[in-house]
Protein backbone atom coordinates (compact mmCIF):
# COMPACT_ATOMS: atom_id res chain seq x y z
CA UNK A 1 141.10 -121.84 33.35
CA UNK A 2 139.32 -123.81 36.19
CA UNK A 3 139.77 -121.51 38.84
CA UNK A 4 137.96 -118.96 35.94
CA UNK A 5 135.24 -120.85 36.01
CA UNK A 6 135.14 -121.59 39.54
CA UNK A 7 134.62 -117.68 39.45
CA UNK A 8 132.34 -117.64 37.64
CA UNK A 9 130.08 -120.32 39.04
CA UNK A 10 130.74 -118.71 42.50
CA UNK A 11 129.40 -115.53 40.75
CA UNK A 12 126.25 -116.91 40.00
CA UNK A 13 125.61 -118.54 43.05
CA UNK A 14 126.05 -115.25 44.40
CA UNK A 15 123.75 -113.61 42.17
CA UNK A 16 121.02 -116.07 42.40
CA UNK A 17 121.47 -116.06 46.16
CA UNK A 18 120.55 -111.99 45.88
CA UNK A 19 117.67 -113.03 43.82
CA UNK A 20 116.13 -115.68 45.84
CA UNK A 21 116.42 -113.27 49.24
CA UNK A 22 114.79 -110.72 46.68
CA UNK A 23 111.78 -112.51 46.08
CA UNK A 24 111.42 -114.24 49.45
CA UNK A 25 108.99 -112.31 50.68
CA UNK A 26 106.68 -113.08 47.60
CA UNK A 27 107.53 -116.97 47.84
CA UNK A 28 106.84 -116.85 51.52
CA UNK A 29 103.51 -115.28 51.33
CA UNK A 30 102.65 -117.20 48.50
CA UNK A 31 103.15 -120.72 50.00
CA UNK A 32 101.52 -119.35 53.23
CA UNK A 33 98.56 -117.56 51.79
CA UNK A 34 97.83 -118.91 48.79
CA UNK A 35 99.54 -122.11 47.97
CA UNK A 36 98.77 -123.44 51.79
CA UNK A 37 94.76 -122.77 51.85
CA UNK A 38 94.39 -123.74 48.16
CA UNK A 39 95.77 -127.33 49.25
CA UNK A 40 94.16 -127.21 52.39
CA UNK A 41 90.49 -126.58 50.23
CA UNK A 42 91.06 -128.98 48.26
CA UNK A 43 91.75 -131.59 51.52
CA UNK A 44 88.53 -130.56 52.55
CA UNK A 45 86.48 -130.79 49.89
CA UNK A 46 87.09 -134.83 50.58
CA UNK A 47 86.16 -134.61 54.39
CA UNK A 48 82.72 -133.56 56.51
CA UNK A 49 83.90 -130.78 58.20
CA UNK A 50 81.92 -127.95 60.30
CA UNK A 51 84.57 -125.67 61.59
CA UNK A 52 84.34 -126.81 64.80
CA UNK A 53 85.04 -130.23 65.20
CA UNK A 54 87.53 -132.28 62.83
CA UNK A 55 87.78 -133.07 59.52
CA UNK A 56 86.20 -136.27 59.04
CA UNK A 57 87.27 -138.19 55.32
CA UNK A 58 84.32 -138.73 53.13
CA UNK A 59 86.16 -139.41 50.17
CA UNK A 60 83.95 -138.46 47.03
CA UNK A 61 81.00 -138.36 49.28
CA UNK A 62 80.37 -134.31 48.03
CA UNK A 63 81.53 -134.48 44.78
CA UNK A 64 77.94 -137.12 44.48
CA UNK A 65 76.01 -134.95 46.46
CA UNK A 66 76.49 -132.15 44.10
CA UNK A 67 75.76 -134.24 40.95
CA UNK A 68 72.50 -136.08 42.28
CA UNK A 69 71.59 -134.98 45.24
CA UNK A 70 71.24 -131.52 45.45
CA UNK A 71 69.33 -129.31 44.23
CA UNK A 72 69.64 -125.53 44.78
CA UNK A 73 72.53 -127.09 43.79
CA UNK A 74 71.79 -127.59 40.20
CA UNK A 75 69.37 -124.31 40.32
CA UNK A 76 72.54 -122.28 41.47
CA UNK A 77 75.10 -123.40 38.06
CA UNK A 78 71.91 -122.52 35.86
CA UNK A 79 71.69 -119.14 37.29
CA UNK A 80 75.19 -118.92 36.77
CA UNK A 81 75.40 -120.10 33.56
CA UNK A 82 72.66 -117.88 32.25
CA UNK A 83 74.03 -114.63 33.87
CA UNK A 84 77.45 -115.58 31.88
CA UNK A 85 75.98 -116.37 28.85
CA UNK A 86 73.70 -113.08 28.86
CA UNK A 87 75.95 -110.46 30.72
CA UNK A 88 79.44 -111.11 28.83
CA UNK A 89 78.51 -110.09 25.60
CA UNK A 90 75.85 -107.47 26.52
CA UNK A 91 78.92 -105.95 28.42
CA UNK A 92 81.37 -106.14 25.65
CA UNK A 93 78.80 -104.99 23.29
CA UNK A 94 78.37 -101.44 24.94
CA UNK A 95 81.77 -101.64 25.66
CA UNK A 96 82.81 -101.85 22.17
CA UNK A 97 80.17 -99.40 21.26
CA UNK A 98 80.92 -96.80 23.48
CA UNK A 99 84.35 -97.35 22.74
CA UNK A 100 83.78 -96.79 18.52
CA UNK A 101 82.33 -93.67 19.69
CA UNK A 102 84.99 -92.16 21.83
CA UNK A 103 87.54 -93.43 18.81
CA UNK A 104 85.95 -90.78 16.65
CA UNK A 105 88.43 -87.94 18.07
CA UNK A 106 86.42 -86.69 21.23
CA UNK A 107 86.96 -83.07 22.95
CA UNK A 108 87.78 -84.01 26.16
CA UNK A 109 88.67 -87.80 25.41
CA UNK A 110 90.16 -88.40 28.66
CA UNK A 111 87.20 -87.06 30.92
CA UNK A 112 84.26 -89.29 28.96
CA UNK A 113 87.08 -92.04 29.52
CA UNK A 114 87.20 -91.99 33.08
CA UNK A 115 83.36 -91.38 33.29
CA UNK A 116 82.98 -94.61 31.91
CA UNK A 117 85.26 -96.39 33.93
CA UNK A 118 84.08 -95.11 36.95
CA UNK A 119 81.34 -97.79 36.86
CA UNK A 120 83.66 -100.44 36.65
CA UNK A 121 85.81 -99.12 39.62
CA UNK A 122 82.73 -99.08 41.77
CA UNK A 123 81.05 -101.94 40.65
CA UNK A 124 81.78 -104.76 42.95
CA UNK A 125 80.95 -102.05 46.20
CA UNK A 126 78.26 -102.72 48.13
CA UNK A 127 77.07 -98.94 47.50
CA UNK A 128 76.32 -99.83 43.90
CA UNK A 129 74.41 -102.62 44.86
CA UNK A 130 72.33 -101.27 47.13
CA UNK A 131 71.96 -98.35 45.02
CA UNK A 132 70.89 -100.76 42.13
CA UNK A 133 68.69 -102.11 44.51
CA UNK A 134 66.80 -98.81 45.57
CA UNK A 135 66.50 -97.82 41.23
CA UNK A 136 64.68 -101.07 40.71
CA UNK A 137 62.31 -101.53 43.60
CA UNK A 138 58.76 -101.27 43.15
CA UNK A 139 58.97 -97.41 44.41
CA UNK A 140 62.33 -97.07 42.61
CA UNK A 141 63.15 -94.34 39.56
CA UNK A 142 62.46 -96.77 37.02
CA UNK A 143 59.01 -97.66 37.58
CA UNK A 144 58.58 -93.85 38.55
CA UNK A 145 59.47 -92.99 35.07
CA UNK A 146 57.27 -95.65 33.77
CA UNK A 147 54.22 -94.51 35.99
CA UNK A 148 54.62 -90.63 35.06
CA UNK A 149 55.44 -90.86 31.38
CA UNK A 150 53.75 -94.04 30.27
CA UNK A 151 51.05 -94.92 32.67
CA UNK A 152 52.34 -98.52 32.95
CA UNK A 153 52.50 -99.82 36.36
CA UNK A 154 55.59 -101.74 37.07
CA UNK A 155 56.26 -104.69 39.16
CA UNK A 156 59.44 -104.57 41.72
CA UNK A 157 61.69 -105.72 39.11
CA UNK A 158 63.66 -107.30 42.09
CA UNK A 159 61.15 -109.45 43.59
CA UNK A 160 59.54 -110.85 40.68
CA UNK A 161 61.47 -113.91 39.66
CA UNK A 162 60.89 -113.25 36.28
CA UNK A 163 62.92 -110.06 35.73
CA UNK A 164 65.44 -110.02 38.97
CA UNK A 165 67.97 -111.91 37.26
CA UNK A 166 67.79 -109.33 34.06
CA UNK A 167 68.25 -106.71 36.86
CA UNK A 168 71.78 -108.15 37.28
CA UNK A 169 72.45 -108.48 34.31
CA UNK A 170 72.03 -105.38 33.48
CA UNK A 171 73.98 -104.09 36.62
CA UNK A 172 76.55 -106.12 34.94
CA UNK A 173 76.59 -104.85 31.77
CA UNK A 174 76.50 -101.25 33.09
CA UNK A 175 79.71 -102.05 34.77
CA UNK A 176 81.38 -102.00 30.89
CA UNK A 177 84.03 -99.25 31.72
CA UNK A 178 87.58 -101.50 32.06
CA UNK A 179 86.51 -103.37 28.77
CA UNK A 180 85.60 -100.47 26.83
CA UNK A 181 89.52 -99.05 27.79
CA UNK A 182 91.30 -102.34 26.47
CA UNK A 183 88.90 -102.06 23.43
CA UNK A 184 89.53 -97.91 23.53
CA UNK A 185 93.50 -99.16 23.29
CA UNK A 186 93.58 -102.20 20.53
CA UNK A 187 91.23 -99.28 18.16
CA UNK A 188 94.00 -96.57 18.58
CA UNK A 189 96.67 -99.26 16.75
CA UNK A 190 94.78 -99.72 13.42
CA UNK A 191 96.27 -98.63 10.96
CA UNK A 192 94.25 -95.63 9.21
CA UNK A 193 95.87 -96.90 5.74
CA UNK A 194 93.51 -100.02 6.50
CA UNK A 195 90.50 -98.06 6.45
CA UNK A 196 91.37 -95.41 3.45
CA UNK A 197 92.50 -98.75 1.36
CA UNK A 198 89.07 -100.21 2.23
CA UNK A 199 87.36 -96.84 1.65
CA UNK A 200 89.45 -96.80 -2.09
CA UNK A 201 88.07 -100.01 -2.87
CA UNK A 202 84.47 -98.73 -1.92
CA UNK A 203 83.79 -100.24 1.51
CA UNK A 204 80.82 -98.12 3.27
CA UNK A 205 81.17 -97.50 7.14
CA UNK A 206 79.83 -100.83 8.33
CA UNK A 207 81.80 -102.78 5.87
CA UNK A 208 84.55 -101.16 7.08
CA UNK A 209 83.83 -101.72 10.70
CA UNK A 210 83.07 -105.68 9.52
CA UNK A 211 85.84 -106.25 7.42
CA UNK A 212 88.53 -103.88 9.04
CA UNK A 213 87.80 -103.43 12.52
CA UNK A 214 86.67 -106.69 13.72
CA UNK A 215 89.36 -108.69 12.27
CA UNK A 216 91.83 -106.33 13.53
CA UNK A 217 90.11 -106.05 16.74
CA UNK A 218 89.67 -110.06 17.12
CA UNK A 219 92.77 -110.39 19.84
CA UNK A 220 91.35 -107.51 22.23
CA UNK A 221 88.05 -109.14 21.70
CA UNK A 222 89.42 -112.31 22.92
CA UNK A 223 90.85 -110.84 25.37
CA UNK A 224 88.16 -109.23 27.15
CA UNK A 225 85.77 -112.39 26.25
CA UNK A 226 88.30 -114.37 28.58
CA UNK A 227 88.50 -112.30 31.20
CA UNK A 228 84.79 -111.38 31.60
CA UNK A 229 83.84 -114.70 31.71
CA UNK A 230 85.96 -115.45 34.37
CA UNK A 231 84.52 -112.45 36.21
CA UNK A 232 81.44 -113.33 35.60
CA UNK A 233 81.52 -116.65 37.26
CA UNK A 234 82.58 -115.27 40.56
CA UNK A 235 80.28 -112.97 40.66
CA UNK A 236 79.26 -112.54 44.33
CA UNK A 237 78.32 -109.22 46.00
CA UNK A 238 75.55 -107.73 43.68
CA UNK A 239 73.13 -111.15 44.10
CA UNK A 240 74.04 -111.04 47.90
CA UNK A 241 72.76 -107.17 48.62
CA UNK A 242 70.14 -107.38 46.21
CA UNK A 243 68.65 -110.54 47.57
CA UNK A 244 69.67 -109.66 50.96
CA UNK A 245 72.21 -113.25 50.77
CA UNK A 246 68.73 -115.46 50.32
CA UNK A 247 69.23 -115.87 46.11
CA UNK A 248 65.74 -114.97 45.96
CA UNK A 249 62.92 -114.48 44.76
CA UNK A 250 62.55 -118.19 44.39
CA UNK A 251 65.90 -118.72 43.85
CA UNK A 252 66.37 -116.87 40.53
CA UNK A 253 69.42 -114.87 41.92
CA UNK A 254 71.12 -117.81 43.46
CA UNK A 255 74.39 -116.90 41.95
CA UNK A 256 76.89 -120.27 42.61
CA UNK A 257 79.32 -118.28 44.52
CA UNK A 258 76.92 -117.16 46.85
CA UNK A 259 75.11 -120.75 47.20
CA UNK A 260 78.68 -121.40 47.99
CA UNK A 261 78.69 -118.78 51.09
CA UNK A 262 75.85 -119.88 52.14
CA UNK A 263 77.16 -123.70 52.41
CA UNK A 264 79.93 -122.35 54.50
CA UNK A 265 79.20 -119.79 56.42
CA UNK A 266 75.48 -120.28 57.26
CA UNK A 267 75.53 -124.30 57.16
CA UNK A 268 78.56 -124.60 58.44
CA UNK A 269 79.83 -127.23 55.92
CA UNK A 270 83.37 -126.65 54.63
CA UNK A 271 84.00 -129.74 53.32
CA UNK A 272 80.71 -129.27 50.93
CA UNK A 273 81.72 -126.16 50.24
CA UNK A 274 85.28 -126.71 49.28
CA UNK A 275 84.11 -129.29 46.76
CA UNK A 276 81.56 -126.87 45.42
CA UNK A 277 84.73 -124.52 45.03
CA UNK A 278 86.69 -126.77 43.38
CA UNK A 279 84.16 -127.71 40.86
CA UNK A 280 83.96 -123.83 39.84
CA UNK A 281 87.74 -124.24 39.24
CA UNK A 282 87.02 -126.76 37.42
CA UNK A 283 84.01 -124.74 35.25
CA UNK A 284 86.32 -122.03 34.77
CA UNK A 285 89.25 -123.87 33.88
CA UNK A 286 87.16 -125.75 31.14
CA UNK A 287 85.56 -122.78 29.94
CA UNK A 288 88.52 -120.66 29.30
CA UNK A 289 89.88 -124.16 27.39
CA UNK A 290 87.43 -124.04 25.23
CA UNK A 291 88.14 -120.41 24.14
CA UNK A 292 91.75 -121.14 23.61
CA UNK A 293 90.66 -124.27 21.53
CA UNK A 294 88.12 -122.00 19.61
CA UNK A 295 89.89 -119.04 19.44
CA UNK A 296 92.34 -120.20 16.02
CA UNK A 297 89.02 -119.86 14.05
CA UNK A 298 88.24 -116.37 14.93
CA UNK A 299 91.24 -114.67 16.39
CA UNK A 300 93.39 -113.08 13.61
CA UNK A 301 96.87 -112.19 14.89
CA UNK A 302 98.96 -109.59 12.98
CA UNK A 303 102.01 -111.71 12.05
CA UNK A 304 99.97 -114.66 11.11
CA UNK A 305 101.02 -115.22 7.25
C-alpha cells in the first residue's frame, strides 16, 4: 500500500515536473519582461531619475507634484476623462446599431462584417491618424463638402481648440468594428421564442428591442463597456500624430498617456513619469471597480432566478 502511493506521488512529481518545463518559457519571460519592469516602474516612480544618472529616492515627492503642483497635469486627466466619457458610448452606440442592422439576415453577412472591422484593425496605425488628420484640416474633405454644398466656411477642425478634441472622438467612435462583432455574437443567442412571445403579447419593435434585447444583451454590453474604457484611457497614437506629440491646440488634445511620453522621453524624468503611470493604474483599476460594483443593477445574467 505505501510503496502504491509512493507511486503515485512520484507520478505526480513527474507530471508536474513536465508541466513546469512546459510553461517555463512563459514564466521566464514573464518575470523578465513584465513582472521585472512593472516593479522596477513602480521603484521609480519614488526616485528623481533622468536616465542618465541614478535613481535618486524622493519618496512621495511626485505623487504631490501631480496633485498640487502641476498643471498640464490636471489639464491632461480632464482631457482624458472627457474623451472616455464621450467616445465609449458613442462607440458602442454605432456599434450596437450597426450591429441590429446586420442581425436582420444580411446577403453577404460576412463581407459587411469584416468591412466594419476593418476600422478597428487599423485604428491604432499611424496611417489612420494621419489620414484623419488630412480629412479634417482646414483644406481637408470635410470642410470641402461644407464649402461646395453648403456655403459654410469651416474652421481647421484640428487647430481650433474648440472642436479638435470632438475630432478624436469621433476617430474613436469610427473605430466601432471589434465591439459591434461581440455585440454581432451575444444578438445571434436570443432566443427568437423571446421575441414572438413578446410580439404575442403585443410588444411593437422598440418595445421589443427595450424589453427583450437589452436585458438579454446586458452581459455583452458590459462587456464591451469594460473593455472600451480601458482602451480608452490609454489612448496614445491618434492625439500624438494629430497634434504632432504637442497636445495642442492649447492643450485640448493632451491625452494623459501622451503627457506621460512627453515626461519621459522629452523631459527626461522617469521617476515623474512612472508615478504618473502608476496613478493611471490606479484610474483604471478604480474605474473598472466601479463597473463591477454597479454592474448587479443592470446586468441580467441568464441563470439568475
Amino acid at each position: 500500500m505505501e510503496e502504491r502511493v509512493r507511486s503515485t506521488k512520484n507520478l505526480r512529481k513527474r507530471q508536474n515536473g513536465v508541466a513546469f518545463l512546459f510553461l517555463s518559457p512563459w514564466l521566464i519571460g514573464f518575470t523578465l519582461l513584465t513582472l521585472g519592469p512593472i516593479m522596477g516602474s513602480l521603484y521609480l516612480s519614488f526616485t528623481d531619475y533622468d536616465l542618465f544618472s541614478k535613481p535618486e529616492w524622493a519618496g512621495l515627492d511626485n505623487y504631490a507634484r501631480l496633485v498640487g503642483g502641476d498643471p498640464r497635469y490636471i489639464q491632461s486627466l480632464m482631457v482624458t476623462l472627457n474623451y472616455v466619457v464621450f467616445s465609449v458610448p458613442l462607440k458602442l452606440g454605432f456599434a450596437l446599431f450597426i450591429a441590429l442592422i446586420l442581425n436582420r439576415g444580411l446577403r453577404g453577412l460576412g463581407f459587411y462584417r469584416s468591412v466594419f472591422y476593418l476600422p478597428s484593425l487599423l485604428g491604432g496605425s499611424v496611417a489612420v491618424a494621419l489620414m484623419w488628420r488630412q480629412i479634417f484640416s482646414y483644406d481637408g474633405i470635410i470642410n470641402q463638402f461644407l464649402w461646395n454644398y453648403l456655403g459654410y466656411d469651416a474652421p481647421s477642425w484640428i487647430t481650433n481648440p474648440d472642436y479638435a478634441l470632438g475630432t478624436l472622438v469621433l476617430l474613436a467612435a469610427w473605430q466601432f468594428g471589434a465591439p459591434m462583432v461581440i455585440f454581432l455574437a451575444g444578438l445571434k443567442q436570443i432566443p427568437q421564442d423571446m421575441y414572438d412571445a413578446a410580439a404575442i403579447d403585443g410588444a411593437r419593435p422598440m418595445q421589443q428591442f427595450v424589453f427583450v434585447t437589452i436585458p438579454l444583451l446586458t452581459p455583452i454590453i458590459f462587456f464591451n463597456f469594460v473593455m472600451q474604457t480601458i482602451g480608452a484611457f490609454q489612448a496614445f497614437t491618434p492625439s500624438y500624430i494629430i497634434s504632432d506629440g504637442t497636445g495642442g491646440p492649447a492643450d485640448s488634445t493632451l491625452f494623459y498617456t501622451l503627457y506621460l511620453y512627453e515626461q519621459a522621453f522629452t523631459n527626461f524624468e522617469m521617476g515623474y513619469a512612472s508615478a504618473i503611470a502608476w496613478v493611471l493604474v490606479a484610474i483604471i483599476a478604480g474605474a473598472t471597480s466601479i463597473s463591477f460594483l454597479t454592474a448587479k443593477y443592470w446586468v441580467h445574467y441568464g441563470d439568475e432566478g
